[in-house]
Structure formats: structure tokens, C-alpha cells
PDB file of N, CA and C in Angstrom:
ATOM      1  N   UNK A   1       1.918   4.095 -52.160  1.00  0.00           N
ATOM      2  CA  UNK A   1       2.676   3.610 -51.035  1.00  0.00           C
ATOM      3  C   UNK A   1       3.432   4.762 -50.412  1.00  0.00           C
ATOM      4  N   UNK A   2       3.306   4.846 -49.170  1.00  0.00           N
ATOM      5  CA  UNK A   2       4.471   6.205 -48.255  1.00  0.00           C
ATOM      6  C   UNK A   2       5.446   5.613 -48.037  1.00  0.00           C
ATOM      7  N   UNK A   3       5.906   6.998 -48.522  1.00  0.00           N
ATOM      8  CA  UNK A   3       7.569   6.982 -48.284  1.00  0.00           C
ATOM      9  C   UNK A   3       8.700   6.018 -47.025  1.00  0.00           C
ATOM     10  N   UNK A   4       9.294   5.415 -47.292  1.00  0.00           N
ATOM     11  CA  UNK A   4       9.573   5.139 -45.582  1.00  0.00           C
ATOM     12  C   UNK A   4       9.823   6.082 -44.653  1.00  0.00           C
ATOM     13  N   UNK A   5       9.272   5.512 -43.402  1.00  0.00           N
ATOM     14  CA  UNK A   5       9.531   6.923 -42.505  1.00  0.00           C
ATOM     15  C   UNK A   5       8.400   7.775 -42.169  1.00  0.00           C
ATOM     16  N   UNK A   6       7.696   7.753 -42.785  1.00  0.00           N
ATOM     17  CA  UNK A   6       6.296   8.534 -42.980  1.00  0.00           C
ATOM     18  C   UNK A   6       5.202   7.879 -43.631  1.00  0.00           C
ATOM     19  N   UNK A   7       3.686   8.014 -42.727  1.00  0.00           N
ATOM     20  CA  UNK A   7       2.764   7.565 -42.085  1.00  0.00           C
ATOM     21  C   UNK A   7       1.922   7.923 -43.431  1.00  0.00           C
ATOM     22  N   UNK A   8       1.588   6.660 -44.005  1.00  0.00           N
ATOM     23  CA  UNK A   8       0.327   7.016 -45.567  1.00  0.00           C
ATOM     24  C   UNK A   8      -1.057   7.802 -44.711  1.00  0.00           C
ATOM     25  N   UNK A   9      -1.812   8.321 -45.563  1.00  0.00           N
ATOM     26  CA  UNK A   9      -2.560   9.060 -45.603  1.00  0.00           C
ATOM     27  C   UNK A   9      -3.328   9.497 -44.301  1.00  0.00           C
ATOM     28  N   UNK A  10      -4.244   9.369 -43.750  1.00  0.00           N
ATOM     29  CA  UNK A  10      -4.522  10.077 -42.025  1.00  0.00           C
ATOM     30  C   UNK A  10      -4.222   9.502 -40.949  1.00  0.00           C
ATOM     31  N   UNK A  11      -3.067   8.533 -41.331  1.00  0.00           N
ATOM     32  CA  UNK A  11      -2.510   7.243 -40.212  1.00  0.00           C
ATOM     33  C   UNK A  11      -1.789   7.893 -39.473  1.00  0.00           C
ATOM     34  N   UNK A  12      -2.284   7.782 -38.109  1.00  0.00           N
ATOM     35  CA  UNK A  12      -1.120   8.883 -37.065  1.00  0.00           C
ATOM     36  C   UNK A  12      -0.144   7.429 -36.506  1.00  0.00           C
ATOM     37  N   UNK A  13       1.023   8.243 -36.191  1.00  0.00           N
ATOM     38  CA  UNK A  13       1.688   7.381 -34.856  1.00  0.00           C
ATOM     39  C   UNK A  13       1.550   6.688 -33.575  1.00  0.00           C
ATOM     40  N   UNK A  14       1.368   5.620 -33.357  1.00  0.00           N
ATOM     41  CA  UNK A  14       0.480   4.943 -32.065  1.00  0.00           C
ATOM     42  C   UNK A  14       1.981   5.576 -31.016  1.00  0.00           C
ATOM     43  N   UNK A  15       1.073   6.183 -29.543  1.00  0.00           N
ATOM     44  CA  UNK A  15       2.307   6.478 -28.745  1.00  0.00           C
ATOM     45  C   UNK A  15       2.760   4.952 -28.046  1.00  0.00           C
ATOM     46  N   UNK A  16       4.126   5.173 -27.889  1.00  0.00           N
ATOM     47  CA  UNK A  16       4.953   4.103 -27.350  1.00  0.00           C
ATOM     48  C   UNK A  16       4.434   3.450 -26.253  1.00  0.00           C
ATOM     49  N   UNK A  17       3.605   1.957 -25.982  1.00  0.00           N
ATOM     50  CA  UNK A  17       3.036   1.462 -24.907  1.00  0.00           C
ATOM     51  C   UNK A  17       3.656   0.975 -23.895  1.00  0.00           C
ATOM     52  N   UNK A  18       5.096   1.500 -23.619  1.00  0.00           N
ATOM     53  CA  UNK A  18       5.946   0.940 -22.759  1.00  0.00           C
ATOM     54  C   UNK A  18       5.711   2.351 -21.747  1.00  0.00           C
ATOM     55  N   UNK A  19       5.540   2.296 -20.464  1.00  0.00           N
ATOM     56  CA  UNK A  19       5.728   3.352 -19.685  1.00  0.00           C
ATOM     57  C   UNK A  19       7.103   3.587 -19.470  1.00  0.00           C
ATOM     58  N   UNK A  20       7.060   4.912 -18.707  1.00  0.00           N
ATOM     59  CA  UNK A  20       7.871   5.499 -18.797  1.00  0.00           C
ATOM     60  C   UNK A  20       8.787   5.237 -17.625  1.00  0.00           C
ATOM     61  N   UNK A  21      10.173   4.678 -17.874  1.00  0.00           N
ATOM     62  CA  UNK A  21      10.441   4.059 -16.180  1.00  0.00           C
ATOM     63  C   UNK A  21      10.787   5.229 -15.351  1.00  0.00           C
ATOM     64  N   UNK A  22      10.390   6.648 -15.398  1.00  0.00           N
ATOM     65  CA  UNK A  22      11.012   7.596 -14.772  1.00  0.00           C
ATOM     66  C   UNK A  22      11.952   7.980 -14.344  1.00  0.00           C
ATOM     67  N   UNK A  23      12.764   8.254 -13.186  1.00  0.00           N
ATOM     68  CA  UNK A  23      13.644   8.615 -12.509  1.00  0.00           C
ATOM     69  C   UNK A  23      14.640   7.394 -11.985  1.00  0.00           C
ATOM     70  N   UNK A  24      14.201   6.801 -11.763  1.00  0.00           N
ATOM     71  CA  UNK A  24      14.453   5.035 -11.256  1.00  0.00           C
ATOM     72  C   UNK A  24      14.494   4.328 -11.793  1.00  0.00           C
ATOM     73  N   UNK A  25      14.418   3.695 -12.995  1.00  0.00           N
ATOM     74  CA  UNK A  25      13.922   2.917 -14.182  1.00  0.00           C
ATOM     75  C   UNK A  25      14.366   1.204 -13.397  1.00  0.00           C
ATOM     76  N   UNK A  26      15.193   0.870 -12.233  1.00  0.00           N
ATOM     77  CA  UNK A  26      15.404  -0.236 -12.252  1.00  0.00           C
ATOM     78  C   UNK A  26      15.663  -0.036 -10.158  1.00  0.00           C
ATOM     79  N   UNK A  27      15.175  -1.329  -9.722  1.00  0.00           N
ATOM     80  CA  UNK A  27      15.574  -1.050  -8.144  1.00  0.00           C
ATOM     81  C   UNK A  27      17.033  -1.109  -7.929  1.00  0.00           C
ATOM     82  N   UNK A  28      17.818  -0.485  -7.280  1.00  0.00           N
ATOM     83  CA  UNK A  28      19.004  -0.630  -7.016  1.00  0.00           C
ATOM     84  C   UNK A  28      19.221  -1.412  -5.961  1.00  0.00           C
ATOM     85  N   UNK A  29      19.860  -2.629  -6.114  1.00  0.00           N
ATOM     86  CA  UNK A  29      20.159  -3.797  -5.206  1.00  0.00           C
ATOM     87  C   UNK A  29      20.652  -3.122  -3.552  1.00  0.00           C
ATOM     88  N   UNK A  30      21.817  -1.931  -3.667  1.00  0.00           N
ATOM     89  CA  UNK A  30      22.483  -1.633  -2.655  1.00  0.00           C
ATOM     90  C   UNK A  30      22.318  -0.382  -2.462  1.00  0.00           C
ATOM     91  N   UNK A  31      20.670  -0.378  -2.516  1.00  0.00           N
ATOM     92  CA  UNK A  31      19.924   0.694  -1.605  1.00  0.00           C
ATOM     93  C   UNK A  31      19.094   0.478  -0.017  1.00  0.00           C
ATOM     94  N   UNK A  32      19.678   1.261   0.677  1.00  0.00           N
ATOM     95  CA  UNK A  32      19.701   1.286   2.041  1.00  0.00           C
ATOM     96  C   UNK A  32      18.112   1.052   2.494  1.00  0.00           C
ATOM     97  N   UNK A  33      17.254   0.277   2.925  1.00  0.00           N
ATOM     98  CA  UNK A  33      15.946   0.279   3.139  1.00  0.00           C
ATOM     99  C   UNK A  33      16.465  -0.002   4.663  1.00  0.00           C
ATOM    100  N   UNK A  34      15.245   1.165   5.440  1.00  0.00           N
ATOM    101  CA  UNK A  34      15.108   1.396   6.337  1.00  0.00           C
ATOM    102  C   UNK A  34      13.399   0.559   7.053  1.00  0.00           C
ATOM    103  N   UNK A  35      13.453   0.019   8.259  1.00  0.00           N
ATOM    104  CA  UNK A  35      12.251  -0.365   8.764  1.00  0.00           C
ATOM    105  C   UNK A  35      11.577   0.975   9.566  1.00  0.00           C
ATOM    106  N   UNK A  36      10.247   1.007   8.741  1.00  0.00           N
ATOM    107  CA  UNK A  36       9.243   1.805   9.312  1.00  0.00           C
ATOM    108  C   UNK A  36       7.928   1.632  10.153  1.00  0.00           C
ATOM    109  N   UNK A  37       7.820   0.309  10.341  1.00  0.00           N
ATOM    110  CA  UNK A  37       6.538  -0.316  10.647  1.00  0.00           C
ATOM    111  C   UNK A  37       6.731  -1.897  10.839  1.00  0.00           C
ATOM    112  N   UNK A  38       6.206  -2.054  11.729  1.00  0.00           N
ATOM    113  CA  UNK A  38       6.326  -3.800  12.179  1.00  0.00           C
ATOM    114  C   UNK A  38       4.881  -4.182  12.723  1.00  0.00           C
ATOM    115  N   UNK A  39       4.409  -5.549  12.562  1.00  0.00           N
ATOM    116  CA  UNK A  39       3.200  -5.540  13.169  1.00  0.00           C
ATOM    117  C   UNK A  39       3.211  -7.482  12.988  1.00  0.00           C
ATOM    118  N   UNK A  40       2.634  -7.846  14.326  1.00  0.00           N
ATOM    119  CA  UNK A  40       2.406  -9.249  14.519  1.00  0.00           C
ATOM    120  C   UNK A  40       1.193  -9.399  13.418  1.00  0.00           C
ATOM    121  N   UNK A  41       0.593  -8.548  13.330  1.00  0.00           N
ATOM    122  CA  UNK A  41      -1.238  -8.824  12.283  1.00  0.00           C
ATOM    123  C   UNK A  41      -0.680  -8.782  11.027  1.00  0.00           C
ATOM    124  N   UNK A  42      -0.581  -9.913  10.388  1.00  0.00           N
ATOM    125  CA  UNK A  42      -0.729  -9.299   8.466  1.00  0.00           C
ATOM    126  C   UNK A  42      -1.659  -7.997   7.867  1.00  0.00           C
ATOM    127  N   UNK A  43      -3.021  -8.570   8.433  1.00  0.00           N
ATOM    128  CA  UNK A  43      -4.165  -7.168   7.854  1.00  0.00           C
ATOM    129  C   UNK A  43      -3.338  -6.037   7.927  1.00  0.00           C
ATOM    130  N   UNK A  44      -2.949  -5.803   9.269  1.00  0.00           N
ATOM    131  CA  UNK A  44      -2.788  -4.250   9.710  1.00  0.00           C
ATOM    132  C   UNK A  44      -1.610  -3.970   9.222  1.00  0.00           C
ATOM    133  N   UNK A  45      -0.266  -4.617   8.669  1.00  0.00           N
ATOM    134  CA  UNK A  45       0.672  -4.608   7.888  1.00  0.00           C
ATOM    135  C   UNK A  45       0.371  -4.052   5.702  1.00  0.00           C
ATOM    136  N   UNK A  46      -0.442  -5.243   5.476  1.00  0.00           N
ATOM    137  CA  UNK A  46      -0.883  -4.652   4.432  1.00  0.00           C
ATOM    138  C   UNK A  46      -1.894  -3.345   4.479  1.00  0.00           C
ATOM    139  N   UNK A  47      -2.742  -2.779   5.781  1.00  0.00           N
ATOM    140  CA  UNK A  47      -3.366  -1.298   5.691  1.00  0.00           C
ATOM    141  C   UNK A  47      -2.185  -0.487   5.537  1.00  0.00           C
ATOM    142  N   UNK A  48      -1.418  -0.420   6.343  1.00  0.00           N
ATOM    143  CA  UNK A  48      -0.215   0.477   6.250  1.00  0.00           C
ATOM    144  C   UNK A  48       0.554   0.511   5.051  1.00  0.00           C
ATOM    145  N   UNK A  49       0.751  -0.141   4.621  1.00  0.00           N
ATOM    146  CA  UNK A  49       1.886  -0.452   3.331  1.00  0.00           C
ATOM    147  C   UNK A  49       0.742  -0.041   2.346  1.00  0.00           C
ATOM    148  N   UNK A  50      -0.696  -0.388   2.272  1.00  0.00           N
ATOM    149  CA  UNK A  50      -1.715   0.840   1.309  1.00  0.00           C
ATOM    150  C   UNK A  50      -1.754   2.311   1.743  1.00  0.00           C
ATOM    151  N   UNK A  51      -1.646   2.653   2.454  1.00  0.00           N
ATOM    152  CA  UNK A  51      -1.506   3.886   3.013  1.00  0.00           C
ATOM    153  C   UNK A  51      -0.504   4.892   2.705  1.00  0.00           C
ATOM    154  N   UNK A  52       1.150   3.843   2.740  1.00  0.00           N
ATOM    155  CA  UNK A  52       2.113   4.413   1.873  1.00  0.00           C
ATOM    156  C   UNK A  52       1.928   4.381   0.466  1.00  0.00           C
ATOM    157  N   UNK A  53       1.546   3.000   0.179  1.00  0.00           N
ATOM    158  CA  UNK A  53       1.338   3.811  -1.330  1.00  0.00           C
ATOM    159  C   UNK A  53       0.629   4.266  -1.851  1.00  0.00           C
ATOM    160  N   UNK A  54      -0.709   4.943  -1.184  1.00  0.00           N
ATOM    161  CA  UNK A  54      -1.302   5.665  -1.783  1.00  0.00           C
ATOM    162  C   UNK A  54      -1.003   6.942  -1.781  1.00  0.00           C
ATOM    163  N   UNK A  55       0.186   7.025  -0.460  1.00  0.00           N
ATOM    164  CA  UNK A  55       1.299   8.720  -0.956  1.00  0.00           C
ATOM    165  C   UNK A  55       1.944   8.446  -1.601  1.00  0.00           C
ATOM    166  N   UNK A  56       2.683   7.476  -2.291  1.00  0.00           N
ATOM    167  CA  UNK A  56       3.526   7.236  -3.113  1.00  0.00           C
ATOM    168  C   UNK A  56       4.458   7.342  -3.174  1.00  0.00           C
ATOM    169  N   UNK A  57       4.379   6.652  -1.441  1.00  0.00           N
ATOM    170  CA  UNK A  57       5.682   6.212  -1.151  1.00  0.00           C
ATOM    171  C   UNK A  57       5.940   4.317  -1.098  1.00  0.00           C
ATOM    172  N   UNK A  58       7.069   4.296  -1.925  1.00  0.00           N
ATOM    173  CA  UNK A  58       7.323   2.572  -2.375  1.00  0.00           C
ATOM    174  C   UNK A  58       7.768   2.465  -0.957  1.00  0.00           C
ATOM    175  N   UNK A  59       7.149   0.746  -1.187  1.00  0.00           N
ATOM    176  CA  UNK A  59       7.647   0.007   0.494  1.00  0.00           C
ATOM    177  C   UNK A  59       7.560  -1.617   0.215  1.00  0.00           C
ATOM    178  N   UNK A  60       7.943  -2.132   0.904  1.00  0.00           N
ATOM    179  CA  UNK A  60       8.706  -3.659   0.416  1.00  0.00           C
ATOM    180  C   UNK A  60       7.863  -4.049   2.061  1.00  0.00           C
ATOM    181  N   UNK A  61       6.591  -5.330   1.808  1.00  0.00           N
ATOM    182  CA  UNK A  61       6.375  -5.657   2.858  1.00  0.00           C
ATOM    183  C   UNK A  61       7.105  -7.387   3.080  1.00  0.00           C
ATOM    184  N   UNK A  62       7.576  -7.512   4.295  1.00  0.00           N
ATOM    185  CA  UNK A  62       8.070  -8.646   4.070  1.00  0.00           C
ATOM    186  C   UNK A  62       8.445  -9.278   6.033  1.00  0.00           C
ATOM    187  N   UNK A  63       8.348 -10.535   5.810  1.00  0.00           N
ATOM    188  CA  UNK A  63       7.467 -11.457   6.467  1.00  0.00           C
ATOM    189  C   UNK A  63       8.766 -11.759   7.661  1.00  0.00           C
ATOM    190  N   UNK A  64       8.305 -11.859   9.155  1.00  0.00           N
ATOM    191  CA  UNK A  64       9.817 -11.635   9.783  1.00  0.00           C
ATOM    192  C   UNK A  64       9.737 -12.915  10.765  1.00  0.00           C
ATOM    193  N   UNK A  65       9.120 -13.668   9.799  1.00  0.00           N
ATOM    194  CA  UNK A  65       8.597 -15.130  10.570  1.00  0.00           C
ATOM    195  C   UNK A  65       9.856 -15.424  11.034  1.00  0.00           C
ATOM    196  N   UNK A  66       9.743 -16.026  12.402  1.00  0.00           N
ATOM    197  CA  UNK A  66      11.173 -17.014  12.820  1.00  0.00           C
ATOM    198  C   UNK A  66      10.939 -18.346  12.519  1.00  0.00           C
ATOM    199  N   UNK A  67      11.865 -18.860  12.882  1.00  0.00           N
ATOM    200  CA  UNK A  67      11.803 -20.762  11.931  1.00  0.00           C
ATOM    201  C   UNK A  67      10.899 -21.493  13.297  1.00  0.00           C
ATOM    202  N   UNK A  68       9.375 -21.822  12.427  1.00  0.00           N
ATOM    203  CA  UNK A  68       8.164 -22.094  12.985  1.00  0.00           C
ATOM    204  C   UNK A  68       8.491 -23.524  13.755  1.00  0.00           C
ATOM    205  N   UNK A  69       9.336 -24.141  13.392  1.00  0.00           N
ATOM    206  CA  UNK A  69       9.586 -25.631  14.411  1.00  0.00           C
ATOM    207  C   UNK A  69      10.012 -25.275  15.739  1.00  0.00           C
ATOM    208  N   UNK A  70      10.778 -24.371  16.109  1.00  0.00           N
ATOM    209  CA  UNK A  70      11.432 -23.532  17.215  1.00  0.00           C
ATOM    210  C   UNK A  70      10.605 -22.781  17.979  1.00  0.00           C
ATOM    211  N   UNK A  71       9.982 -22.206  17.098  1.00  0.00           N
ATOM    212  CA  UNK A  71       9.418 -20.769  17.771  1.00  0.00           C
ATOM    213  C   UNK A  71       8.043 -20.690  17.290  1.00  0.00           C
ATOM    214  N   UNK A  72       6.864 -21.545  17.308  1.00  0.00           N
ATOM    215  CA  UNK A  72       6.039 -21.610  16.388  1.00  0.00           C
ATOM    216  C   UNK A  72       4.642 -20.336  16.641  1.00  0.00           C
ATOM    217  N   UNK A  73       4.520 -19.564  16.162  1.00  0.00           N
ATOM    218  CA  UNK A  73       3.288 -18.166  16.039  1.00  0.00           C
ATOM    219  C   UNK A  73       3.711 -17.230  16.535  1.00  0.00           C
ATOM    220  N   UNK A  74       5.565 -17.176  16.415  1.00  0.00           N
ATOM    221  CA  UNK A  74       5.996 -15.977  16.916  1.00  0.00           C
ATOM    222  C   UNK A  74       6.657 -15.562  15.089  1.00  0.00           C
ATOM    223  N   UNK A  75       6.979 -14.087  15.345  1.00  0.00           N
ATOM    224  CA  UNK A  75       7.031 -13.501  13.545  1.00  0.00           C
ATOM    225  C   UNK A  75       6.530 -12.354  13.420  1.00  0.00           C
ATOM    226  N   UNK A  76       6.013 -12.144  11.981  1.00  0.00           N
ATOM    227  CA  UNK A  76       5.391 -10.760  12.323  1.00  0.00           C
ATOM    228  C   UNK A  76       5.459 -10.513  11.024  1.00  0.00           C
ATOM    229  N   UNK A  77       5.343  -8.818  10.590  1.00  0.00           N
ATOM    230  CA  UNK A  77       5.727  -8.362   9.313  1.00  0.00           C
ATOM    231  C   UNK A  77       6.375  -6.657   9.316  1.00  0.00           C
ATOM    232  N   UNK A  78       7.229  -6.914   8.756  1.00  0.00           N
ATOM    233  CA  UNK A  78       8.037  -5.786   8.556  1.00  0.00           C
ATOM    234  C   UNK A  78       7.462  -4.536   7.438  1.00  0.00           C
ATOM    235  N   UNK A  79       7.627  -3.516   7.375  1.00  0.00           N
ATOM    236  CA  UNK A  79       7.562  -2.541   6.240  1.00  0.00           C
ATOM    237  C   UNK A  79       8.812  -2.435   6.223  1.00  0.00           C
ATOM    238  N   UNK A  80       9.674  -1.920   5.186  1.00  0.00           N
ATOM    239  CA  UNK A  80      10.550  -1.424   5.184  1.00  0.00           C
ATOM    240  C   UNK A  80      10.471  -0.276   3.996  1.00  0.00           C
ATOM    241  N   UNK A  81      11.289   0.977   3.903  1.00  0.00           N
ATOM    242  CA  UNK A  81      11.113   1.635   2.566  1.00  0.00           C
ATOM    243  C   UNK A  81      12.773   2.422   2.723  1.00  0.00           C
ATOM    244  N   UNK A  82      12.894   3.212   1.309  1.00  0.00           N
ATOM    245  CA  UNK A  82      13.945   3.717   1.587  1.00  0.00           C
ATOM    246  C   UNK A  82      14.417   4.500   2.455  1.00  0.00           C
ATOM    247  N   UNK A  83      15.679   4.850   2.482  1.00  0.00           N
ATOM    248  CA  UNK A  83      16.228   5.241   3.420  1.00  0.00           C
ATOM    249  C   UNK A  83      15.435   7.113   3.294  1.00  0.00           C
ATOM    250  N   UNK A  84      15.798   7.457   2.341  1.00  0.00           N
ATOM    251  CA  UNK A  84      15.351   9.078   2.422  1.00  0.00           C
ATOM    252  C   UNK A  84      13.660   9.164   2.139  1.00  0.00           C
ATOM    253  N   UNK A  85      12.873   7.822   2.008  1.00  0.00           N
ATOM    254  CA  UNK A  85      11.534   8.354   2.357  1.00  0.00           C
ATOM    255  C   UNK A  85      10.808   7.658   3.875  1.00  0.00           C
ATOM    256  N   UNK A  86      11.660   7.265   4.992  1.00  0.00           N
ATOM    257  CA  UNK A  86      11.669   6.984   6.110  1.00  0.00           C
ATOM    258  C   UNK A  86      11.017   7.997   6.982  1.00  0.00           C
ATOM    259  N   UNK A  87      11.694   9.140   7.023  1.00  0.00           N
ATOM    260  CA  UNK A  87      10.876  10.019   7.718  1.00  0.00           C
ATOM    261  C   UNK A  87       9.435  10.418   7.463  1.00  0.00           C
ATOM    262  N   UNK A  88       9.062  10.534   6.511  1.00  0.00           N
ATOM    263  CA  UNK A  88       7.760  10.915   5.543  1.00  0.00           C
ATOM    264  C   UNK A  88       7.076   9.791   5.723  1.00  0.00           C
ATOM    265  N   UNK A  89       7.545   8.199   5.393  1.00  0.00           N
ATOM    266  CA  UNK A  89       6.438   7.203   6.400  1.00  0.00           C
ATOM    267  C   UNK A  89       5.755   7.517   7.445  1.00  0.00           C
ATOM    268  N   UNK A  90       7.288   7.552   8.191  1.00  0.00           N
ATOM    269  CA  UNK A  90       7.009   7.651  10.004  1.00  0.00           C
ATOM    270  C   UNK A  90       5.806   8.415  10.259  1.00  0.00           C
ATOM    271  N   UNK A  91       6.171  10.094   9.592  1.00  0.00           N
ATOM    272  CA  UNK A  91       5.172  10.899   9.673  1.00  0.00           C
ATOM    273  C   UNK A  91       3.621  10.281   9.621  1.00  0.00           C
ATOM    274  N   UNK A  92       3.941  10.011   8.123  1.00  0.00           N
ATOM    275  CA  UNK A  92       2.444   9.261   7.663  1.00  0.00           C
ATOM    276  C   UNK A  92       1.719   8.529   8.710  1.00  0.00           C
ATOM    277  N   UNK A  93       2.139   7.580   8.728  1.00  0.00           N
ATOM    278  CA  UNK A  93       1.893   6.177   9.846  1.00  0.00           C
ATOM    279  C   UNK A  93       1.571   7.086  11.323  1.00  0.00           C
ATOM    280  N   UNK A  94       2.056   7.831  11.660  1.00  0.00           N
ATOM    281  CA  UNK A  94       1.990   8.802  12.927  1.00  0.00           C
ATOM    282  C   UNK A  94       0.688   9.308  12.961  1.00  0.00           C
ATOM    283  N   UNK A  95       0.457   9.937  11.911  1.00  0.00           N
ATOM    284  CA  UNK A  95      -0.902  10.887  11.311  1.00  0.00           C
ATOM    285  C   UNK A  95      -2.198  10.269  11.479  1.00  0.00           C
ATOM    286  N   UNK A  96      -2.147   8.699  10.590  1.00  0.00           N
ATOM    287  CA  UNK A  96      -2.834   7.943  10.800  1.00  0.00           C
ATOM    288  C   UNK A  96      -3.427   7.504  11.915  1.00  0.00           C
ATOM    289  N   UNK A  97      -2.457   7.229  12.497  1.00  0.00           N
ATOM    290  CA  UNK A  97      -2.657   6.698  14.187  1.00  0.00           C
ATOM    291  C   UNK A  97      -3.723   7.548  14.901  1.00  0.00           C
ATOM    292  N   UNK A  98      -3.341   8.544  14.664  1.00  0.00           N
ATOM    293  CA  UNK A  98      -4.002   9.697  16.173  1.00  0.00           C
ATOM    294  C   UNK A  98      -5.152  10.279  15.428  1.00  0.00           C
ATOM    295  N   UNK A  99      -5.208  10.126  14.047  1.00  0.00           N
ATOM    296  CA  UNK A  99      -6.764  10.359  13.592  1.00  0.00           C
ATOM    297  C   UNK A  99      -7.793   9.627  14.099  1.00  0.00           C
ATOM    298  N   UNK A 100      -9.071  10.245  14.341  1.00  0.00           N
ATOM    299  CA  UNK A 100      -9.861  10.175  14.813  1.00  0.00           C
ATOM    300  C   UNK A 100     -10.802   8.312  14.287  1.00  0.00           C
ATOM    301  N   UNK A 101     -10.910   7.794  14.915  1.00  0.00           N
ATOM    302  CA  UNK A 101     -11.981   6.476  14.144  1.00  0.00           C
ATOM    303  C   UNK A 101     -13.172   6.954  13.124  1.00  0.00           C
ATOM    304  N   UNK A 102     -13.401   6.563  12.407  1.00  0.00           N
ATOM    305  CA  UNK A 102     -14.624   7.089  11.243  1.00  0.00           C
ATOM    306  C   UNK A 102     -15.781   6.286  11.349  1.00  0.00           C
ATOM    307  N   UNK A 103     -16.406   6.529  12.503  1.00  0.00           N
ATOM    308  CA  UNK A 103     -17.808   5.106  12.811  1.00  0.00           C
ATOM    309  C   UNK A 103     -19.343   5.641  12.489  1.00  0.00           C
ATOM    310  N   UNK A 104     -19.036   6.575  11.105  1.00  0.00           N
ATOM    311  CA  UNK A 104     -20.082   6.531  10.123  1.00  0.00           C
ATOM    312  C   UNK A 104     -20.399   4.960   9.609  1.00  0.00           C
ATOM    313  N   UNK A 105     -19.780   4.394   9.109  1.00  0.00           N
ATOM    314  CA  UNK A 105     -19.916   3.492   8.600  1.00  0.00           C
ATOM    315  C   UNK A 105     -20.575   2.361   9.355  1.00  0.00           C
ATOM    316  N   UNK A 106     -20.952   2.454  10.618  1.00  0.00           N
ATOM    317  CA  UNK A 106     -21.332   1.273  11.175  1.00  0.00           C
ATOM    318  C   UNK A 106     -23.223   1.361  11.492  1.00  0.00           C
ATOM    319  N   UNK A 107     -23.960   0.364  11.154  1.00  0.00           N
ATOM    320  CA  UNK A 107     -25.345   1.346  11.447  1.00  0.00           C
ATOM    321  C   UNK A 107     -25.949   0.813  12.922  1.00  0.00           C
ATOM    322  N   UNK A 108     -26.667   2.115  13.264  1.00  0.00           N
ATOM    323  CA  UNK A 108     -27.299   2.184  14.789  1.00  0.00           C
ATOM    324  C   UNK A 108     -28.451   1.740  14.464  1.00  0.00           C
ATOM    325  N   UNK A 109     -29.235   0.391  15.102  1.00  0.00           N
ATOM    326  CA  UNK A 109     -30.567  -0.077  15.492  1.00  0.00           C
ATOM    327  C   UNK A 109     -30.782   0.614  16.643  1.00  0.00           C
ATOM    328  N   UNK A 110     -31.868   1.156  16.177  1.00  0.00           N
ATOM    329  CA  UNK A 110     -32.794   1.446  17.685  1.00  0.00           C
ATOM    330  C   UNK A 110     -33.605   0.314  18.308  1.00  0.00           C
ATOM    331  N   UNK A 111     -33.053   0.130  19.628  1.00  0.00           N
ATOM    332  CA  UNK A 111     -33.682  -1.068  20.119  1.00  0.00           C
ATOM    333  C   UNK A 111     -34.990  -0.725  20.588  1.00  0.00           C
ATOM    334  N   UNK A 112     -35.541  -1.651  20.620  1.00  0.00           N
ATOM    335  CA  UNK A 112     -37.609  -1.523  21.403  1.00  0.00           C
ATOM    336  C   UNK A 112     -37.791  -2.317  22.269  1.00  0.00           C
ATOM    337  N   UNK A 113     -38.443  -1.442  23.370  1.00  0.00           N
ATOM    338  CA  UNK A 113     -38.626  -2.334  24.161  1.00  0.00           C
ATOM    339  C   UNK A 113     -39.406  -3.457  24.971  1.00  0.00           C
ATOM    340  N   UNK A 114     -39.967  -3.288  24.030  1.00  0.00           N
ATOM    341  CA  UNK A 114     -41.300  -4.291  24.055  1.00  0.00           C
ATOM    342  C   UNK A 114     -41.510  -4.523  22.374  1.00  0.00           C
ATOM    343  N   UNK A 115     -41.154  -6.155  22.302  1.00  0.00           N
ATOM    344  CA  UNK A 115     -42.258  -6.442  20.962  1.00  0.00           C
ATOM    345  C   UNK A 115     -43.485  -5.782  20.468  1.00  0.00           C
ATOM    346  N   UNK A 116     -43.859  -5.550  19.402  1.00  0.00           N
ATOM    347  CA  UNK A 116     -45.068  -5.020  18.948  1.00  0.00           C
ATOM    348  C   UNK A 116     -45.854  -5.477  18.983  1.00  0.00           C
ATOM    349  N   UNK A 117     -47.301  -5.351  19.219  1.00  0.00           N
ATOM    350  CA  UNK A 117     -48.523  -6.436  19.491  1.00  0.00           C
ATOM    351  C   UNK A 117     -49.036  -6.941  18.130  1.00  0.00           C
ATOM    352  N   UNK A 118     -49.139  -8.274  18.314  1.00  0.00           N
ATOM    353  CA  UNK A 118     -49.764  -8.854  17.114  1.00  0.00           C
ATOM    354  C   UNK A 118     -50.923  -8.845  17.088  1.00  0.00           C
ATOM    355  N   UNK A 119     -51.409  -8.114  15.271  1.00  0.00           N
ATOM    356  CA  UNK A 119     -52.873  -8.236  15.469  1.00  0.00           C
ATOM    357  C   UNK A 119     -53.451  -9.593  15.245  1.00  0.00           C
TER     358      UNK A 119
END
């Protein structure tokens, strides 16, 4: 039997499966979130908010519906992120914009103009 404290014969230590909460370990309630992005389209709300986080920048998407009995298909959706990674969105989201469309992806039929003769 091993000692307490120490691991019997080629038994290693399993590493700790809790990640690591980093720098931040918890959201701070009375942190300043700034709006970076607004958009009537959900889709185009959640592209953007993937976009930030795939720089890794955190962002809180959230829904800016007005009260639908009143005002009904007016609303929208907000991004919001913190206050000191606001500019670095903006940027982002900016970048995005004025890049070029990528219409590889779509395929070209060549049209004919005449049916083919049946034999």
C-alpha cells in the first residue's frame, strides 16, 4: 500500500479537469458594456457576434424587441461588449464590412442555347 500522499507504483496524477478561469474567473455585474453593433436581422446579428468571437473578443447578444402589442415587428438585436474591447470590435466589424464578397462558393452553369438533339 503507498504511503499517503504518494501515487503506488506507475500511477501518475490525473491533471485537474476544472479549467482554468484565467484572468476573469467570474463576470463582473458593474462592468461597463458598451453597444457595438445593432441589426433588425437576427442571422446577421449572430454572424457578427461569431466574428467577435472568433477574435476573442466576448460579446453579450441581446434582443432590443419593443413590447410587440404596441409596436409589433419593430426591435432588433443589440451586440454589446466591454467597454475597453469596443474599439477593437468596431475595428473588426469595419474590416469585415469593406472586405471584398467571396463568390467562389457559388457555382456557374453554362447555359445552352439550344437543347441537344435527341437521337
Amino acid at each position: 500500500m503507498a504511503e499517503p500522499g504518494k501515487l503506488a507504483g506507475n500511477a501518475q496524477r490525473r491533471p485537474d479537469p476544472r479549467p482554468d478561469p484565467g484572468p476573469n474567473p467570474s463576470p463582473n455585474p458593474n462592468e461597463k458594456l458598451v453597444k457595438v453593433f445593432d441589426s433588425e436581422q437576427e442571422p446577421e446579428a449572430l454572424v457578427v457576434k461569431g466574428l467577435l468571437d472568433s477574435a476573442g473578443i466576448e460579446s453579450d447578444l441581446t434582443s432590443a424587441s419593443m413590447v410587440q402589442d404596441a409596436f409589433p415587428g419593430l426591435g432588433g438585436m443589440l451586440i454589446l461588449v466591454r467597454e475597453e474591447d469596443a474599439e477593437a470590435a468596431r475595428q473588426l466589424i469595419a474590416d469585415y464590412r469593406q472586405s471584398p464578397a467571396d463568390d467562389d462558393e457559388t457555382a456557374e452553369i453554362a447555359i445552352i442555347e439550344e437543347p441537344p438533339p435527341k437521337a
